[in-house]
Protein backbone atom coordinates (compact mmCIF):
# COMPACT_ATOMS: atom_id res chain seq x y z
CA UNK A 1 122.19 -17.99 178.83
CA UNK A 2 123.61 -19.79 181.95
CA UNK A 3 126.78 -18.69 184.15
CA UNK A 4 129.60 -21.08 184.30
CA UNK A 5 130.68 -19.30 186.88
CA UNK A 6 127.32 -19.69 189.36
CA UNK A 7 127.59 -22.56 191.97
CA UNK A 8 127.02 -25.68 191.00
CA UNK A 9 128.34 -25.38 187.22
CA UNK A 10 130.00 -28.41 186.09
CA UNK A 11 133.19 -29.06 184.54
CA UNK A 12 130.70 -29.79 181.09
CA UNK A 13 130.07 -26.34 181.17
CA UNK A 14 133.09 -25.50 180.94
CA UNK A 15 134.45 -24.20 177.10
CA UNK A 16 136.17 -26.99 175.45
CA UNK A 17 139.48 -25.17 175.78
CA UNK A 18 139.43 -25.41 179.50
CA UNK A 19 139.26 -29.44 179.45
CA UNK A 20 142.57 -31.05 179.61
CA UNK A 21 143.76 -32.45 176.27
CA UNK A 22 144.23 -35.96 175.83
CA UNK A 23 148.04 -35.49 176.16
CA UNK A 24 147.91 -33.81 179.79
CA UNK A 25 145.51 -36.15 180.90
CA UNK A 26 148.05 -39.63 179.62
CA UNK A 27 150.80 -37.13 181.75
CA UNK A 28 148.95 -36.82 184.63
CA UNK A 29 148.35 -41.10 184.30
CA UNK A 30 152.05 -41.63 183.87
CA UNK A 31 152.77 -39.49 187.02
CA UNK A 32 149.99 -41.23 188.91
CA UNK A 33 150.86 -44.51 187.97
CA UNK A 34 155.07 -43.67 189.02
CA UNK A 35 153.88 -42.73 192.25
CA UNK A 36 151.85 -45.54 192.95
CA UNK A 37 154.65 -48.05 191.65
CA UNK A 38 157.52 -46.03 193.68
CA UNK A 39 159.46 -44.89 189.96
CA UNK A 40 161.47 -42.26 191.79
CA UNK A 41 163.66 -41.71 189.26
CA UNK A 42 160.62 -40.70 186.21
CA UNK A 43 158.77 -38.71 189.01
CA UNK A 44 162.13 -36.77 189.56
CA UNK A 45 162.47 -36.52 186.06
CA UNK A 46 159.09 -34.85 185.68
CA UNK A 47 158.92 -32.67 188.98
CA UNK A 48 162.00 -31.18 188.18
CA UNK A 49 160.45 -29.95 184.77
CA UNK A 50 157.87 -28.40 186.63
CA UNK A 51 155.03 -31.20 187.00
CA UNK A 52 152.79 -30.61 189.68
CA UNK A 53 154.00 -31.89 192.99
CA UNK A 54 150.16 -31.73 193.86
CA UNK A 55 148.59 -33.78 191.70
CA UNK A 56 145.56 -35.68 191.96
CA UNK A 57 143.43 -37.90 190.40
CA UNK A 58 139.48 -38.22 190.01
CA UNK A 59 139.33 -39.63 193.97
CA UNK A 60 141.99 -36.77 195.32
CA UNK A 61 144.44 -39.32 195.75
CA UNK A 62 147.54 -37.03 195.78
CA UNK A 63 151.05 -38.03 194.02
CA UNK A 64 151.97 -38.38 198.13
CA UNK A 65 149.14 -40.62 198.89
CA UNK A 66 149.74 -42.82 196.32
CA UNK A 67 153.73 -43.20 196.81
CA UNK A 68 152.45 -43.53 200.22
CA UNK A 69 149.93 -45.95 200.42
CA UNK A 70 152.08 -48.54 198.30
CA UNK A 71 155.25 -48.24 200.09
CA UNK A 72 157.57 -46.02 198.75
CA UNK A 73 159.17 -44.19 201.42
CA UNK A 74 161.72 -42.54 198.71
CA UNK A 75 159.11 -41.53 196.44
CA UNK A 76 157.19 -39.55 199.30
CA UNK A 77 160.32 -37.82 200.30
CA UNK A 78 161.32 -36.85 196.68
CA UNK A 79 157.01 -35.68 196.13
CA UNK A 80 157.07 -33.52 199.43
CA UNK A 81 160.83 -31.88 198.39
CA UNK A 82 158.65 -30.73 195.45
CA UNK A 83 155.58 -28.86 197.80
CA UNK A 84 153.27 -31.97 198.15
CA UNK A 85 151.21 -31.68 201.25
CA UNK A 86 152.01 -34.15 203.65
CA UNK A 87 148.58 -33.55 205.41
CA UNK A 88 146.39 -33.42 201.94
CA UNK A 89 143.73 -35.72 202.64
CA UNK A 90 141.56 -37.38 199.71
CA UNK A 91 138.29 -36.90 198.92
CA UNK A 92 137.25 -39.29 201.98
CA UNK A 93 139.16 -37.88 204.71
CA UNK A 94 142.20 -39.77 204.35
CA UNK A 95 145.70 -38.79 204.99
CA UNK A 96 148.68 -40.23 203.60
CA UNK A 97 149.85 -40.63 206.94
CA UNK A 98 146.58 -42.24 207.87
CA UNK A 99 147.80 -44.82 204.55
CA UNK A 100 150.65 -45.69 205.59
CA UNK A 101 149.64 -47.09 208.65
CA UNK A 102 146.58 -48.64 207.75
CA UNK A 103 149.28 -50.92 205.07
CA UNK A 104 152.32 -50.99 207.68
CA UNK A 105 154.84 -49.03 206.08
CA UNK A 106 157.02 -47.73 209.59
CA UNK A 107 159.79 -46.41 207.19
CA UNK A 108 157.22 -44.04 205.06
CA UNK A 109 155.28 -43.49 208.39
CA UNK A 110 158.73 -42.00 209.06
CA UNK A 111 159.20 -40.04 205.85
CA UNK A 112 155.86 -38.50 206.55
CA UNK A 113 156.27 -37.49 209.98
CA UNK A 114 159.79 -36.07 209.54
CA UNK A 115 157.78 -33.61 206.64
CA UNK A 116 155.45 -32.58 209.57
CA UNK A 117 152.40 -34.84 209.04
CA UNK A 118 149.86 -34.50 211.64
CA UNK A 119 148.49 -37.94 213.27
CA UNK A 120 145.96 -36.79 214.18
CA UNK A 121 144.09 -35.33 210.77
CA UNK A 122 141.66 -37.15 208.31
CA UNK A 123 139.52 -39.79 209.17
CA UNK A 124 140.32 -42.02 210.36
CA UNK A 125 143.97 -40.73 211.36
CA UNK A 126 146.83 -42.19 211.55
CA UNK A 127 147.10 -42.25 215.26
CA UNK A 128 143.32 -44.14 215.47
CA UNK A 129 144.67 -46.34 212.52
CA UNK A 130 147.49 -47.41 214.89
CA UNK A 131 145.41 -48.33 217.55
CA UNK A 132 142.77 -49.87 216.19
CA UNK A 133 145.44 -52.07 214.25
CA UNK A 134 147.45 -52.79 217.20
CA UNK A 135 150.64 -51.11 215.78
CA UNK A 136 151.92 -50.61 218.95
CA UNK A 137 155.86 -49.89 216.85
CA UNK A 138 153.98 -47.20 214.71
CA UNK A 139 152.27 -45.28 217.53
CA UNK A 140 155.53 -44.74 218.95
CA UNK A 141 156.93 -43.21 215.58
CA UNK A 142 154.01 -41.25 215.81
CA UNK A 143 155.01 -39.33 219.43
């Protein structure tokens, strides 16, 4: 008899009736995939139904990192209205903040900020992004 609940026990451990069904897992796609394409207007849709601001996918990219990351300044704003973290880092260190520099995005760089991103969290963080990139306009939006 083994303990599912003992350190190290994997998700296959797990009874069948904890795994997500294929329907929350196509969801949880379609909301990723929105973020990452800046579809405001289906996030809203969805968040306002009760979706998870905070979701993730298999790398901890966040809703917010993703909406980030690919430009979408009015996405973020609309995902951290909801309860996203602005600071939630992925499963290498990196912020959304830290994203948005690295691609050049001053107005989401903005968006983030105004929520009360730190520049200085993950790894690399925004602020060293800036620098070592030269973005001389985003390390002034960063204070």
């Amino acid at each position: 008899m083994t303990d599912s609940t003992a350190p190290g026990a994997g998700a296959s451990e797990q009874p069948a009736s904890q795994q997500p069904d294929e329907e929350t897992l196509e969801l949880a796609r379609t909301l990723l995939d929105a973020a990452r394409k800046g579809d405001t207007e289906l996030l809203r849709s969805y968040l306002n139904a009760g979706a998870p601001a905070t979701l993730t996918n298999h790398a901890g990219d966040s809703l917010v990192m993703l909406a980030a990351y690919h430009g979408h300044a009015e996405t973020v704003q609309l995902i951290l209205h909801h309860g996203a973290d602005a600071n939630a880092a992925n499963d290498k260190g990196q912020t959304p903040l830290a994203g948005a520099v690295f691609k050049g995005y001053p107005d989401v760089v903005r968006a983030l900020v105004d929520a009360g991103a730190d520049p200085d969290a993950g790894s690399p963080s925004a602020r060293d992004a800036a620098r070592m990139f030269a973005r001389d306009d985003i390390l002034e939006l960063l204070g």
